[in-house]
Protein backbone atom coordinates (compact mmCIF):
# COMPACT_ATOMS: atom_id res chain seq x y z
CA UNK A 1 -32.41 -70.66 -21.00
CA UNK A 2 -32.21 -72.29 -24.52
CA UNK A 3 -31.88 -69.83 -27.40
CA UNK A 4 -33.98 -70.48 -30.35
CA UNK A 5 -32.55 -68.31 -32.98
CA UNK A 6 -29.17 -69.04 -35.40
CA UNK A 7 -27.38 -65.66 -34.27
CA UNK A 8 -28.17 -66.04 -30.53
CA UNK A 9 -27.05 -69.51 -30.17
CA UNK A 10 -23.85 -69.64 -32.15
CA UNK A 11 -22.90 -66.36 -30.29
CA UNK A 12 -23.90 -68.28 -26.82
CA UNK A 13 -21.43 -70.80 -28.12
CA UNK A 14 -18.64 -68.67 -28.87
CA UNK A 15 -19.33 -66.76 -25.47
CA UNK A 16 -18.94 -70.61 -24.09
CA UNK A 17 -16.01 -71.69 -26.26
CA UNK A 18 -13.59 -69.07 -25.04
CA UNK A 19 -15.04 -69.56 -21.00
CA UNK A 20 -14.50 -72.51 -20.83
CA UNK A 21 -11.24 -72.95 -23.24
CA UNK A 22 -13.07 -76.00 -25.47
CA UNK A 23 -13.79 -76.57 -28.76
CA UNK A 24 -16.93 -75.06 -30.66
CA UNK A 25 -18.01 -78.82 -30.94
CA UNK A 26 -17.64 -79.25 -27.30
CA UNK A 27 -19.28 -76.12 -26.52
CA UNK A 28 -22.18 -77.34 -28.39
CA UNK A 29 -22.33 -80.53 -27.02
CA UNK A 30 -22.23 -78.45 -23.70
CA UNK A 31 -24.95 -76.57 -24.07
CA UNK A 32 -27.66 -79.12 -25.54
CA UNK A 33 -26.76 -81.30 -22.39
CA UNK A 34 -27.07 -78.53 -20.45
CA UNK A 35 -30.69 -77.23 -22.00
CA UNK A 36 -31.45 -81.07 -22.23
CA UNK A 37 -31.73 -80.03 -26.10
CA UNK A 38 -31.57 -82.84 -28.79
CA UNK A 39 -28.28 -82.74 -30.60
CA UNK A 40 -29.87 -82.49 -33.88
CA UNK A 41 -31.98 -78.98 -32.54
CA UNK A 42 -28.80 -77.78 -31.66
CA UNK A 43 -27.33 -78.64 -34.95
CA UNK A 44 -30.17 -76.72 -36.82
CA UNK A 45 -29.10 -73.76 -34.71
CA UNK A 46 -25.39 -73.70 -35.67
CA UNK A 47 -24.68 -70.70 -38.58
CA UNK A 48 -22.34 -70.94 -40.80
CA UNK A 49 -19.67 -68.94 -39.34
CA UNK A 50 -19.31 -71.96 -36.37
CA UNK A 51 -19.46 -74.75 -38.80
CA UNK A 52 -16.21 -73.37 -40.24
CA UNK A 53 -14.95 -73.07 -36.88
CA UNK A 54 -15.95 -76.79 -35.97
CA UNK A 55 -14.28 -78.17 -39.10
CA UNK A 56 -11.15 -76.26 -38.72
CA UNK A 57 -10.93 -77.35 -35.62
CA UNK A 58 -11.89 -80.99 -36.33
CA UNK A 59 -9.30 -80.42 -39.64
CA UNK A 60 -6.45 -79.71 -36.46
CA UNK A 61 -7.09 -82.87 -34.89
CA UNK A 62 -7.13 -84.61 -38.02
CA UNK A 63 -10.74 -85.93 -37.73
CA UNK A 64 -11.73 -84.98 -41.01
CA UNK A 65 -10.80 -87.50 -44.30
CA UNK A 66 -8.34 -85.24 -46.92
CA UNK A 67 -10.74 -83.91 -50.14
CA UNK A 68 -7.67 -84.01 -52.12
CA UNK A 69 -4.37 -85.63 -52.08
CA UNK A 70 -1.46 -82.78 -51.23
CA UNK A 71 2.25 -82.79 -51.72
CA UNK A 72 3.95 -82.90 -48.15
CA UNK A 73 5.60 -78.97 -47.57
């Protein structure tokens, strides 16, 4: 049952997240394999509230390049 609005999908993906003990990113990825819905329509769908999740949690893995140089603490 794909959902086609911003606030039902990213909640679907939260709901999906914590089920299943993955990452946002993972749950996405999920779910579009799942609906057989292109990765880019799923994209669209993400609101802003899981794109900061996704990049925290690709930040934690260190996936992401650094914006700017920091002082070891």
């Amino acid at each position: 049952m794909p959902l086609n609005t911003s606030k039902t999908f990213s909640l679907k993906i939260e709901e999906i997240a914590l089920e299943k003990n993955i990452t946002h990113m993972d749950a996405v990825l999920w779910y579009c394999e799942k609906y057989e819905i292109e990765i880019e329509t799923g994209a669209k769908l993400i609101n802003t509230i899981i794109k900061k999740k996704i990049e925290a949690e690709a930040a934690e893995m260190n996936c992401l390049k650094e914006k700017s140089a920091k002082l070891p603490v």
